[in-house]
Every structure is written in structure tokens, then in C-alpha cells.
N, C-alpha and C. Protein backbone atom coordinates (compact mmCIF):
# COMPACT_ATOMS: atom_id res chain seq x y z
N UNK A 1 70.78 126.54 107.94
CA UNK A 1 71.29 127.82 107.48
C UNK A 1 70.24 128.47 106.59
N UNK A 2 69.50 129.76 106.96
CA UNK A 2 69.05 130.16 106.05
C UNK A 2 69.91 131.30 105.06
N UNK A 3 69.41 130.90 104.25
CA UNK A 3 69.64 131.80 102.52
C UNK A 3 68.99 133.29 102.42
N UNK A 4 69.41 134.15 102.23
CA UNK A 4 68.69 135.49 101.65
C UNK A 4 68.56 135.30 100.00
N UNK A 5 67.82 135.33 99.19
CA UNK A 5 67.89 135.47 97.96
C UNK A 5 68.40 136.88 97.62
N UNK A 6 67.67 137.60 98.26
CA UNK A 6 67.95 139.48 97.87
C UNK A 6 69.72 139.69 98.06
N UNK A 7 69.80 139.33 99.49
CA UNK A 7 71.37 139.49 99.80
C UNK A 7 72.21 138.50 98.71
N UNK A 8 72.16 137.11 98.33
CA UNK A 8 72.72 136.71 97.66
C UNK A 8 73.18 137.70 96.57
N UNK A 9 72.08 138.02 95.58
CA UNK A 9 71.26 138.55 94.01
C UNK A 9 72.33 139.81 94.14
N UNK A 10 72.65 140.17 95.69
CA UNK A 10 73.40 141.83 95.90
C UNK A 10 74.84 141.56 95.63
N UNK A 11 75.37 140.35 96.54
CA UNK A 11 76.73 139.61 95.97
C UNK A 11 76.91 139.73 95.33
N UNK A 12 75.92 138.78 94.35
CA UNK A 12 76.15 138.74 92.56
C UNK A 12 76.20 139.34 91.75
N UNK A 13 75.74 140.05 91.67
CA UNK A 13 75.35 141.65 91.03
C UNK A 13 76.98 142.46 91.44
N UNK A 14 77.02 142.49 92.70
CA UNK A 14 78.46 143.48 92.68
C UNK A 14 80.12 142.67 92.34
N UNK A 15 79.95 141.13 92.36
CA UNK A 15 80.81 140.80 91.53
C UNK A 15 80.97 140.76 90.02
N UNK A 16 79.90 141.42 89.34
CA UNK A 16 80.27 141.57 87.87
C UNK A 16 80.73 142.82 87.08
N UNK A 17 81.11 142.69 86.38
CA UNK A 17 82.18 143.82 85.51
C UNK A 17 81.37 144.78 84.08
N UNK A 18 81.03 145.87 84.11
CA UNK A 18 81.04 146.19 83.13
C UNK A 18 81.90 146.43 82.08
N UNK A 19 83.03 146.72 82.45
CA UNK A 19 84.39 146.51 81.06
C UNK A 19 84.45 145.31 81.10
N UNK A 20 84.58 145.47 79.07
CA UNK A 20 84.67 144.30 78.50
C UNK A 20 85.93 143.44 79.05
N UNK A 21 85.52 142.34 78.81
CA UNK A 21 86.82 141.78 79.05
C UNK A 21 87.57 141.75 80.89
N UNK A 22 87.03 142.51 82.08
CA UNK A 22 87.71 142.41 82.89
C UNK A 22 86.96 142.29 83.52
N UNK A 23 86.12 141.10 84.06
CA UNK A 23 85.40 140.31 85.12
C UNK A 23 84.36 139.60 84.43
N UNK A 24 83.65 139.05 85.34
CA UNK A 24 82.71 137.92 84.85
C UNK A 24 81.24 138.97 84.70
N UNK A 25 80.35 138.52 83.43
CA UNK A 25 79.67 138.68 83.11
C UNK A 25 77.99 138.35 83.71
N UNK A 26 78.28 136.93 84.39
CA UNK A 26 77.43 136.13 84.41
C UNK A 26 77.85 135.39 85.74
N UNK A 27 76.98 135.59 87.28
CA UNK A 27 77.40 135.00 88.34
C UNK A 27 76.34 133.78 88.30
N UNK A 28 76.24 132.73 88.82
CA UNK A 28 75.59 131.80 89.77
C UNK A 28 76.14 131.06 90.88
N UNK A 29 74.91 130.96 91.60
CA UNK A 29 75.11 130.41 92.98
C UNK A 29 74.11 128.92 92.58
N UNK A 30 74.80 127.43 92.62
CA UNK A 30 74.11 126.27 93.03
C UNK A 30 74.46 125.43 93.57
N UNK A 31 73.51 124.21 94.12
CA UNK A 31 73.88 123.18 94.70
C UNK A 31 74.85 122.49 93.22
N UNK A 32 75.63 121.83 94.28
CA UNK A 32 76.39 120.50 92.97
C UNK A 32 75.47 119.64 92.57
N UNK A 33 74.43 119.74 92.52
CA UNK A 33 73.42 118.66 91.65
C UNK A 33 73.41 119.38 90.31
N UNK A 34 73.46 120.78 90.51
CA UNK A 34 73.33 121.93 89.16
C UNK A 34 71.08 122.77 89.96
N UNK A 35 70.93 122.56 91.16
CA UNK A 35 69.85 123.33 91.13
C UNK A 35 70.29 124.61 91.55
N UNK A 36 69.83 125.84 90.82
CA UNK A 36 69.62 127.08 90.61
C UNK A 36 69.43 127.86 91.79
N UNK A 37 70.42 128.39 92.46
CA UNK A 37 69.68 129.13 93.61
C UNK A 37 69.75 130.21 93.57
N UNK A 38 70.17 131.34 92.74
CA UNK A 38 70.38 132.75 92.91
C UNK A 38 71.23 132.76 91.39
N UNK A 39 71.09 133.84 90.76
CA UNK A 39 72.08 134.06 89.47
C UNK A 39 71.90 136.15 88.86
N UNK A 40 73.00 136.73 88.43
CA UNK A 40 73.17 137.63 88.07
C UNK A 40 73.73 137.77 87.34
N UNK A 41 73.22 138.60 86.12
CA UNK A 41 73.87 138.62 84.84
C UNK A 41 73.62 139.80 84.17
N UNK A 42 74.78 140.79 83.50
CA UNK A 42 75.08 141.64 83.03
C UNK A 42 73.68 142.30 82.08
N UNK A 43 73.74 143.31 82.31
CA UNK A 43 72.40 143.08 80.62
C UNK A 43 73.40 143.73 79.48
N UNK A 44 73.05 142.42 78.27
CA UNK A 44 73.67 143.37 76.96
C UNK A 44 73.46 144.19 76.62
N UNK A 45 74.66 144.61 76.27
CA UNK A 45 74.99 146.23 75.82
C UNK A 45 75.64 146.44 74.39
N UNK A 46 74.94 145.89 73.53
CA UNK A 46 75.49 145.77 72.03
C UNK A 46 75.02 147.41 71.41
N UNK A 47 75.69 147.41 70.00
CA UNK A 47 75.52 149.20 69.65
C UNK A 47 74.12 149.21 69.79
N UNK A 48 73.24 148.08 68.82
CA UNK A 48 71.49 148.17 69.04
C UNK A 48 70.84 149.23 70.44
N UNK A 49 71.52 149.01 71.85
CA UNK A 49 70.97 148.73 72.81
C UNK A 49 71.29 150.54 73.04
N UNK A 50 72.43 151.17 72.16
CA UNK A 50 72.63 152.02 72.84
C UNK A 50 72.83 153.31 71.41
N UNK A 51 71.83 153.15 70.20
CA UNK A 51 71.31 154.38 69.82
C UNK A 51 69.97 154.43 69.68
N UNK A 52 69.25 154.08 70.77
CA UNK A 52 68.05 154.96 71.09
C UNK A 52 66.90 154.45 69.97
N UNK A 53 66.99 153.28 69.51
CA UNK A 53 66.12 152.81 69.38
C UNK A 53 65.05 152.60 69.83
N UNK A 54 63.95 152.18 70.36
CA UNK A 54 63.38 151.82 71.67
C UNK A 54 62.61 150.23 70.65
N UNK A 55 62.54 150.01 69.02
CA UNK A 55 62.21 148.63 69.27
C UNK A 55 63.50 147.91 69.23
N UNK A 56 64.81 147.98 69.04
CA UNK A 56 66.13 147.12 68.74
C UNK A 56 66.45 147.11 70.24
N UNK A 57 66.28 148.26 71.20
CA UNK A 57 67.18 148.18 72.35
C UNK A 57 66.48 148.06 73.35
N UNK A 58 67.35 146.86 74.32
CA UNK A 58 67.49 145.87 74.94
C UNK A 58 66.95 146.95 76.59
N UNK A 59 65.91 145.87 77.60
CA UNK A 59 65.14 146.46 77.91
C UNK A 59 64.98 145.47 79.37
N UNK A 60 65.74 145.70 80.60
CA UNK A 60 65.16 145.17 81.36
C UNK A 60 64.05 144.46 82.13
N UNK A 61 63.89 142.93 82.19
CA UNK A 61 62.42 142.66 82.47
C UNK A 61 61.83 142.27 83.25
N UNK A 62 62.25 143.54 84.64
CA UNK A 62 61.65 143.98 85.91
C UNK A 62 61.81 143.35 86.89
N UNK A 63 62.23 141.58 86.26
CA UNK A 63 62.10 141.01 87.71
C UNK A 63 63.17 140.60 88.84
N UNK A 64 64.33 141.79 88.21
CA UNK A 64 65.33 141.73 89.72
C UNK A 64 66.50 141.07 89.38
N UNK A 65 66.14 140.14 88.07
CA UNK A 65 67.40 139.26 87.80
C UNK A 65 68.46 139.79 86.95
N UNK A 66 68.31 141.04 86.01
CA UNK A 66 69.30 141.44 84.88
C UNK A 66 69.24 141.01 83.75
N UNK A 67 67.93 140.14 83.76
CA UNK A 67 67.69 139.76 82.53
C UNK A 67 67.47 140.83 81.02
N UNK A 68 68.01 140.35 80.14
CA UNK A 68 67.60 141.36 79.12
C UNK A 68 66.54 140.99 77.95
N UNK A 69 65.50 141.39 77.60
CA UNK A 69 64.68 141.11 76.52
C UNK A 69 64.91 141.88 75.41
N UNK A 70 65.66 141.60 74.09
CA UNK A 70 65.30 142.39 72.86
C UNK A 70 64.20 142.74 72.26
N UNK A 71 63.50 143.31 72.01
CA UNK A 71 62.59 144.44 71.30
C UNK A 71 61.02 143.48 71.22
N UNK A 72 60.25 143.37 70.68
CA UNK A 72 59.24 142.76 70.40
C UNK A 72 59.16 142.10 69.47
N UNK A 73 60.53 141.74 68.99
CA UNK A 73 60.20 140.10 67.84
C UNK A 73 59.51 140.77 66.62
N UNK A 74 59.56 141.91 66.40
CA UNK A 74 58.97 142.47 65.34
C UNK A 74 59.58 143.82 64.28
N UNK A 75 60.74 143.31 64.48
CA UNK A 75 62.11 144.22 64.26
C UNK A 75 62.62 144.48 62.71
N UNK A 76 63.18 145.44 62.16
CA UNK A 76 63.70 145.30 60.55
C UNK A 76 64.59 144.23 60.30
N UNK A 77 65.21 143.62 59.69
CA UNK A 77 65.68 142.41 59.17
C UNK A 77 64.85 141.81 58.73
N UNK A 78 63.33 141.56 58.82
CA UNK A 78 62.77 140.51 58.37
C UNK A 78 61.99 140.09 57.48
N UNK A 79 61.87 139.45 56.27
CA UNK A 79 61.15 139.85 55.20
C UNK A 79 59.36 139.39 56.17
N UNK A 80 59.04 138.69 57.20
CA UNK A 80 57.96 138.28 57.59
C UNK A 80 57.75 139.56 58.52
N UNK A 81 58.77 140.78 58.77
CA UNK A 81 58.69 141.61 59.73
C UNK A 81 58.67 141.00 61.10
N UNK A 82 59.10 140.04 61.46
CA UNK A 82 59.98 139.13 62.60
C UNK A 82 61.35 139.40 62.87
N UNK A 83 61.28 139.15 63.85
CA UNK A 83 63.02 138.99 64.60
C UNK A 83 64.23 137.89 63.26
N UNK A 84 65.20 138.75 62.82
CA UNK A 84 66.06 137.99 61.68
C UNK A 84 67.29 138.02 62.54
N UNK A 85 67.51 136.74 63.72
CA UNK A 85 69.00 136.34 64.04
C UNK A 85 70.03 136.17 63.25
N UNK A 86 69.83 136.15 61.83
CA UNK A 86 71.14 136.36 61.08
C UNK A 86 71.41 137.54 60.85
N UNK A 87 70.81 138.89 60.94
CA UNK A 87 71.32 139.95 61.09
C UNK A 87 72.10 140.09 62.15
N UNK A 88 71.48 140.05 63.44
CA UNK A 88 72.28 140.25 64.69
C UNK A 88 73.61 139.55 64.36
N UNK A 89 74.21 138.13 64.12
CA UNK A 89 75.25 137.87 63.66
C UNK A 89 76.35 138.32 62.76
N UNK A 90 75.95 139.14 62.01
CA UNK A 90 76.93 140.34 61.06
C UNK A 90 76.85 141.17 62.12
N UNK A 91 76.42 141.49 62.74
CA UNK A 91 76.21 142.84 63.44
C UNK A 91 77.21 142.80 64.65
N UNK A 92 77.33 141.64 64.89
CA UNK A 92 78.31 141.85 66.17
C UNK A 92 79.32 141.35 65.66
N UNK A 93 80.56 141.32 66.81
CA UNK A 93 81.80 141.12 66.76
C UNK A 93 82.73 140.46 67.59
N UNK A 94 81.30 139.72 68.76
CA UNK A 94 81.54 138.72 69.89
C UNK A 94 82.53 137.79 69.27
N UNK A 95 83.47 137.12 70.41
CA UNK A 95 84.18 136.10 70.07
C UNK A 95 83.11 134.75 70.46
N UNK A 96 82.46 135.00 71.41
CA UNK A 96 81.67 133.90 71.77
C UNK A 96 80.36 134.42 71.43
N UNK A 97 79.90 132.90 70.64
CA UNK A 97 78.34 132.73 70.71
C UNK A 97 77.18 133.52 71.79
N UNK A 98 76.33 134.04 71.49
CA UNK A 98 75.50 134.42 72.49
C UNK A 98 74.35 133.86 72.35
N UNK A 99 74.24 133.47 73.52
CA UNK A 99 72.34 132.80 74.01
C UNK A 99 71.77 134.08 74.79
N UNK A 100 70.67 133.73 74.02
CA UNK A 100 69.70 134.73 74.81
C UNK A 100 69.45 134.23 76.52
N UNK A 101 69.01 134.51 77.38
CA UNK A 101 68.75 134.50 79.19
C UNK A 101 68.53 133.29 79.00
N UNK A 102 67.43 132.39 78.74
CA UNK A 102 67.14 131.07 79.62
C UNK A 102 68.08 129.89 78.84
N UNK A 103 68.28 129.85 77.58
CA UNK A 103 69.12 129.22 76.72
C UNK A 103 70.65 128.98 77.50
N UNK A 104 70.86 130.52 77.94
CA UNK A 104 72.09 130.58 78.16
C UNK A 104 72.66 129.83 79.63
N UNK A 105 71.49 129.99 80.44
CA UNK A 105 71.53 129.98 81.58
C UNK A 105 71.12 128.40 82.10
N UNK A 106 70.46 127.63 80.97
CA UNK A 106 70.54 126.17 80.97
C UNK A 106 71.43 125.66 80.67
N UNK A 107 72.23 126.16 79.90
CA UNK A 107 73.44 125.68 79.46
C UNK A 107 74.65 125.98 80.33
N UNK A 108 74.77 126.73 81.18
CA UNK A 108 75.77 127.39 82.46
C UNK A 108 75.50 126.32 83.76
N UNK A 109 74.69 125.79 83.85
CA UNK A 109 73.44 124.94 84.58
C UNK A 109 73.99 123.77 84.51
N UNK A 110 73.83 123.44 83.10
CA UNK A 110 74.18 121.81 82.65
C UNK A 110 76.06 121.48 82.52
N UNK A 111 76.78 122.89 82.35
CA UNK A 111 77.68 122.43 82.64
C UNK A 111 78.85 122.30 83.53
N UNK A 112 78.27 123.14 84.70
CA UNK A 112 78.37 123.57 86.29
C UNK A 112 78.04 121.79 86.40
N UNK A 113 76.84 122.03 86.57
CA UNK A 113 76.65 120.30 87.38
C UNK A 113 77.39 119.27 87.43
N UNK A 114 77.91 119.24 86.08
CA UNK A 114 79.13 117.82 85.98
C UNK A 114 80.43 118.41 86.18
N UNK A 115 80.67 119.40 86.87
CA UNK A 115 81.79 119.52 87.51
C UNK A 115 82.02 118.91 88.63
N UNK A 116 83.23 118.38 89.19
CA UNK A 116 83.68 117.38 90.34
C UNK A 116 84.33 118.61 90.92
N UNK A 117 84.19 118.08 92.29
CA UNK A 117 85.06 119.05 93.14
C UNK A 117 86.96 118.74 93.02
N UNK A 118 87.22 117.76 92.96
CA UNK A 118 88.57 117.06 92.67
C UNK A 118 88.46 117.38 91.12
N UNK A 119 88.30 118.23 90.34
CA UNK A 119 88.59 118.52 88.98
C UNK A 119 88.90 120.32 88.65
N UNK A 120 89.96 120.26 87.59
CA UNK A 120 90.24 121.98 88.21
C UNK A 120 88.79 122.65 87.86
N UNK A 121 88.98 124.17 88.80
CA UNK A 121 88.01 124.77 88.83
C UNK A 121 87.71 126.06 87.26
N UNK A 122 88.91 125.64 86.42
CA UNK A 122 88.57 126.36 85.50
C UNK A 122 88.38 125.51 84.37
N UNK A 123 87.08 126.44 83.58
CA UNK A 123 86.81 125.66 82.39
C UNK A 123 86.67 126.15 81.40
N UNK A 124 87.07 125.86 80.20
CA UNK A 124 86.98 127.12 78.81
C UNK A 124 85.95 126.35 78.21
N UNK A 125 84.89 127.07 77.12
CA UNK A 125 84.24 126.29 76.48
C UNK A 125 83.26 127.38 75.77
N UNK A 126 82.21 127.01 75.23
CA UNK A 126 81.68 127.73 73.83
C UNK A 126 81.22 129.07 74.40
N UNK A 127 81.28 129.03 75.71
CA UNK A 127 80.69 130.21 76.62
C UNK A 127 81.27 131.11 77.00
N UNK A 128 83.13 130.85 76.75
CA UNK A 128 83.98 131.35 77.26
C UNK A 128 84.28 130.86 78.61
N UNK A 129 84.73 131.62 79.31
CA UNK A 129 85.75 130.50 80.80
C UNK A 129 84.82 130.73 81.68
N UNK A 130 84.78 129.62 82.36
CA UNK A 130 83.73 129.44 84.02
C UNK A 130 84.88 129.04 84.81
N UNK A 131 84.66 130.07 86.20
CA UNK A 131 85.61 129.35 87.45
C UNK A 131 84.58 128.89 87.95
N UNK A 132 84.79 127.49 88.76
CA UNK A 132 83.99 127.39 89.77
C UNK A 132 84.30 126.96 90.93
N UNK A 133 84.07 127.84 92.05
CA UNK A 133 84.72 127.10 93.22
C UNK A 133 83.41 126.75 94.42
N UNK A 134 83.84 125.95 95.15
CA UNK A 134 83.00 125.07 95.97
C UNK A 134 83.04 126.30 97.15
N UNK A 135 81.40 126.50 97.63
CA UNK A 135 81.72 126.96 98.99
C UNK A 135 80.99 126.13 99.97
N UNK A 136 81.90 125.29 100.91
CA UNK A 136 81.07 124.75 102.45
C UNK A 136 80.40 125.34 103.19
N UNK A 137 79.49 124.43 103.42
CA UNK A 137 78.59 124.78 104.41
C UNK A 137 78.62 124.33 105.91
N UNK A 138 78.17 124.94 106.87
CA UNK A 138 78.56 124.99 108.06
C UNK A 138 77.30 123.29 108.54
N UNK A 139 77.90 122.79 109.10
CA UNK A 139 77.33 121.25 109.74
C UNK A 139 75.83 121.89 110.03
N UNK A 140 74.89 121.35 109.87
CA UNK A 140 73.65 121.35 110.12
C UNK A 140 73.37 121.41 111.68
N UNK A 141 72.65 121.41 112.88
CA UNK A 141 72.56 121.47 114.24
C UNK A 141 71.72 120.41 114.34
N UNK A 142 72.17 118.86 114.96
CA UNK A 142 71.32 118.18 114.87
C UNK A 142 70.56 117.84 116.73
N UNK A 143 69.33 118.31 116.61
CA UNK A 143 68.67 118.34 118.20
C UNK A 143 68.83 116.70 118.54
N UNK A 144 68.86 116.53 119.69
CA UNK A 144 69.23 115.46 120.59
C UNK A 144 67.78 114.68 120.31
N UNK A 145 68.05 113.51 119.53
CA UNK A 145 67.11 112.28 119.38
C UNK A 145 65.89 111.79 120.93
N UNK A 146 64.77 112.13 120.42
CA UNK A 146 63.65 111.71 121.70
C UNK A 146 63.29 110.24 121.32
N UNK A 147 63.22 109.35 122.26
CA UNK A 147 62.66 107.89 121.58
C UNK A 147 61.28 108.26 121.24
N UNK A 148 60.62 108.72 121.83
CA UNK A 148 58.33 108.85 121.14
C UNK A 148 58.66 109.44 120.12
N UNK A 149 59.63 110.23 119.45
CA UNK A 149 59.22 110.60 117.85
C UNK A 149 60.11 110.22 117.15
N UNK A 150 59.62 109.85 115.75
CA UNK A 150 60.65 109.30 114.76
C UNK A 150 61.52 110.18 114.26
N UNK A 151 62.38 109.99 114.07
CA UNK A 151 62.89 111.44 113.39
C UNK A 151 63.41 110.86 111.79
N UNK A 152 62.94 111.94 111.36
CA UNK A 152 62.85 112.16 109.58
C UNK A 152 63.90 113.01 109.28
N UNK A 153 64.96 111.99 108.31
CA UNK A 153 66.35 113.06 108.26
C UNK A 153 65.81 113.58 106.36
N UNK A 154 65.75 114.89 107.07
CA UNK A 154 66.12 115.72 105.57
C UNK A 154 67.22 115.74 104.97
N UNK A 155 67.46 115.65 103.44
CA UNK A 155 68.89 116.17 103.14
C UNK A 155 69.23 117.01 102.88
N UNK A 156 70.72 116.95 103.16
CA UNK A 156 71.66 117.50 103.96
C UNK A 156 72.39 118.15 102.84
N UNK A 157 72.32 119.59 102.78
CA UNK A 157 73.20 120.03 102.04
C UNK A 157 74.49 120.30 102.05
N UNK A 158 75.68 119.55 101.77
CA UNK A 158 76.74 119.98 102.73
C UNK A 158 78.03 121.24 101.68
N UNK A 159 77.35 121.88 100.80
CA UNK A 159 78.08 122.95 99.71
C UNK A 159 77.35 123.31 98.66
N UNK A 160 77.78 124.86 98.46
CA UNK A 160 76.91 125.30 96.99
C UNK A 160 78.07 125.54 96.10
N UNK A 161 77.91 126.01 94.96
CA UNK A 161 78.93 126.08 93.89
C UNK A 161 78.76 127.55 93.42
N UNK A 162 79.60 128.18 93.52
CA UNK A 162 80.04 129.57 93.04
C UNK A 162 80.16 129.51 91.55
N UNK A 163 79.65 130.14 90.65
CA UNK A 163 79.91 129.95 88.60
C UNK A 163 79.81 131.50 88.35
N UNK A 164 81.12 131.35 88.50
CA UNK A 164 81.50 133.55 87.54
C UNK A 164 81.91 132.43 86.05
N UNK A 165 80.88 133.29 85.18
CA UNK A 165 81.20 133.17 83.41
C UNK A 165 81.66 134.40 83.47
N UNK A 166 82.53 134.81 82.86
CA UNK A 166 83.17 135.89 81.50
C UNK A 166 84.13 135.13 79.97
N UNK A 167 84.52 136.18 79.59
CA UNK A 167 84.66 135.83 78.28
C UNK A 167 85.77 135.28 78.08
N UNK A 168 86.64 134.87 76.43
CA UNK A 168 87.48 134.00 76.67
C UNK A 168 88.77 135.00 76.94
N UNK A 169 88.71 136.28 77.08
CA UNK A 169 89.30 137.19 77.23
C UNK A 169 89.45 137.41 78.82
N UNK A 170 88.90 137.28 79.59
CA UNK A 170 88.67 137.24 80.98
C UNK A 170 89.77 136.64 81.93
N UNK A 171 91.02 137.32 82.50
CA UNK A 171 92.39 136.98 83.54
C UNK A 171 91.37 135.85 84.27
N UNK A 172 91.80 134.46 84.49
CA UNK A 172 91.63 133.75 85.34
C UNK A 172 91.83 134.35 86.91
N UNK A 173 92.63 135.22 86.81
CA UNK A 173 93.37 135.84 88.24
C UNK A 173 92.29 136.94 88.57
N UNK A 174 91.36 137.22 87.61
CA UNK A 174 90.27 138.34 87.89
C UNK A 174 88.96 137.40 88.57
N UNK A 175 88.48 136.25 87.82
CA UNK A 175 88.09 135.05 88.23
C UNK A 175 88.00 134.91 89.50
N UNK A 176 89.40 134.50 89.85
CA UNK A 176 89.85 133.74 90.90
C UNK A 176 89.42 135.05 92.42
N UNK A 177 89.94 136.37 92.13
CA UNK A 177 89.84 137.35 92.87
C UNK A 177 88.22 137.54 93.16
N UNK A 178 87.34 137.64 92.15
CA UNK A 178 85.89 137.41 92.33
C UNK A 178 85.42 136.54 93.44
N UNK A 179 86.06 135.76 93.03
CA UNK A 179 85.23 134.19 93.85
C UNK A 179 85.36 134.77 95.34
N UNK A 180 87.19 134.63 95.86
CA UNK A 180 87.38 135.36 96.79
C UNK A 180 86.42 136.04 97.27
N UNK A 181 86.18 137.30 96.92
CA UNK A 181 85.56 138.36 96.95
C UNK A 181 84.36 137.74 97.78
N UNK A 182 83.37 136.82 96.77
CA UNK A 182 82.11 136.12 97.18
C UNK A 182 82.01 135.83 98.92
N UNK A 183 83.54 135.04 98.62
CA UNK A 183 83.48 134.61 100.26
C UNK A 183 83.45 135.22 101.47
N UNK A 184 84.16 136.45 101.02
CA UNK A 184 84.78 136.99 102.28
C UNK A 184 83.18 137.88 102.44
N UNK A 185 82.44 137.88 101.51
CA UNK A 185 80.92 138.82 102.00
C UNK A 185 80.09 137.62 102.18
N UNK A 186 80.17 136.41 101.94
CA UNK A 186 79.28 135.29 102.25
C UNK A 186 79.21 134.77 103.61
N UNK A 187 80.34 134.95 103.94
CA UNK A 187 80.71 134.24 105.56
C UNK A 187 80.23 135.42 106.38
């Protein structure tokens, strides 16, 4: 089966929500080992991002994923004139912790992976709620064995794992409708 990354990245991207609170923030697509195959994620939109600052606000970084970069690490708060993360913390009003892109996204990673398929698909935790549901994959086509060549079995992927994050505010039933959603444009 081949994969589109672009078509995936388009999935993902149109299952997420810009109102607060009513859809997932944060899609991934992986194998159940936890490897990374496609992911889309909201870019923050805190007040910083949206009076026209241009060093506080948050700045797409080009490469397709939604990633967001804050300013140049060289921002007011800081008596060294550095980035001061304890400002940003008064400043917002998140219920959940925020990791910046790769922080966040190792951690969505690491706790996708130790999910079991026989374990429910919802999970609350410092990130707010992850559904995750399993999608199968169609049997591999295996060509009819020749005795003169050896044949070398690759493995076999037999499912990837669907991971919509939103917040702890986020209808499981909005979740659940997402995932849906995934499938019925995946197949």
C-alpha cells in the first residue's frame, strides 16, 4: 500500500478545529510501535500572536507541518533580554500545560505507543484527551513463491494509529466523529 504524505497532511489538517474547545487541536497518523508518519497541528493563537507584534507573534515555519515558532528568543521579559517562560505563564489562561512543537509532539509519540488496541481508545492526561483509534490495513499481495530465489519477507505492517489531541474541554463525541471522518476519506 502506498502512503501519500501530502494527501495524508490534507486529512489532518481538515480534521482540526479552530474553536476553542470543539475539536482536536493536534492530529497524528502512526504505526503502533509509536513511529511518526504524518502529523498536523493547529498553530497557536495566544493574544501575543494576534496584536501585531512581529517579535512576540507566532510565525509559521514553512515546512508544511503547522508548526509554530515564537519570536527570536530575544523578547521583553528578560533581564538577559532572552525568552522569560515565566512570563508566558501569567499570561495565559490554558487549562493545560503547553509544549512547544517537538517537546510536545514526543510526548503525544511516547504516549500513543503504549496504547493496546484491547484498551479504551480514550485517554485524559497532562495534554488533555487523546482518542485513538486503530485503522487496518488491507493484507499485503504476496507473489507466488519461485524455488531459484529466496524470498526475503519484509515487515508487515498490518495497522496505523489515528491520535486527535484536543483539550480537556473537547466532547469525546467530537473526537469520536473526527476519527470517523479520517476513515471514511482514508479508504
Amino acid at each position: 500500500m502506498l502512503v501519500s504524505p501530502i494527501r495524508v497532511h490534507g486529512i489532518l489538517t481538515d480534521l482540526l478545529e479552530t474553536q476553542e474547545s470543539a475539536g482536536p487541536h493536534t492530529a497524528l497518523l502512526i504505526t503502533p510501535q509509536g513511529q511518526l508518519l504524518c502529523h498536523a497541528t493547529l498553530p497557536d493563537t495566544d493574544d501575543d500572536s494576534l496584536d501585531g507584534d512581529s517579535e512576540g507573534s507566532g510565525a509559521v515555519d514553512g515546512d508544511g507541518d503547522g508548526d509554530v515558532h515564537k519570536g527570536n528568543g530575544h523578547g521583553p521579559g528578560s533581564e538577559d533580554g532572552g525568552y522569560d517562560a515565566a512570563s508566558d505563564e501569567d499570561e495565559g489562561d490554558d487549562d493545560e500545560p503547553w509544549l512547544e512543537g517537538p517537546e510536545r509532539l514526543r510526548l503525544l509519540l511516547g504516549l500513543a505507543s503504549q496504547w493496546e488496541e484491547d484498551e479504551s481508545p480514550r485517554v485524559e492526561c497532562e495534554l488533555g484527551r487523546l482518542f485513538l483509534r486503530p485503522i487496518a490495513l488491507p493484507e499485503p499481495e504476496v507473489p507466488a513463491p519461485t524455488a531459484a530465489v529466496p524470498a526475503v519477507k519484509a515487515p508487515v505492517l498490518s495497522s496505523f494509529v489515528l491520535v486527535l489531541n484536543g483539550t480537556s474541554d473537547t466532547p469525546w463525541t467530537e473526537l469520536a466523529a473526527k476519527a470517523d471522518l479520517f476513515l471514511t476519506q482514508w479508504y
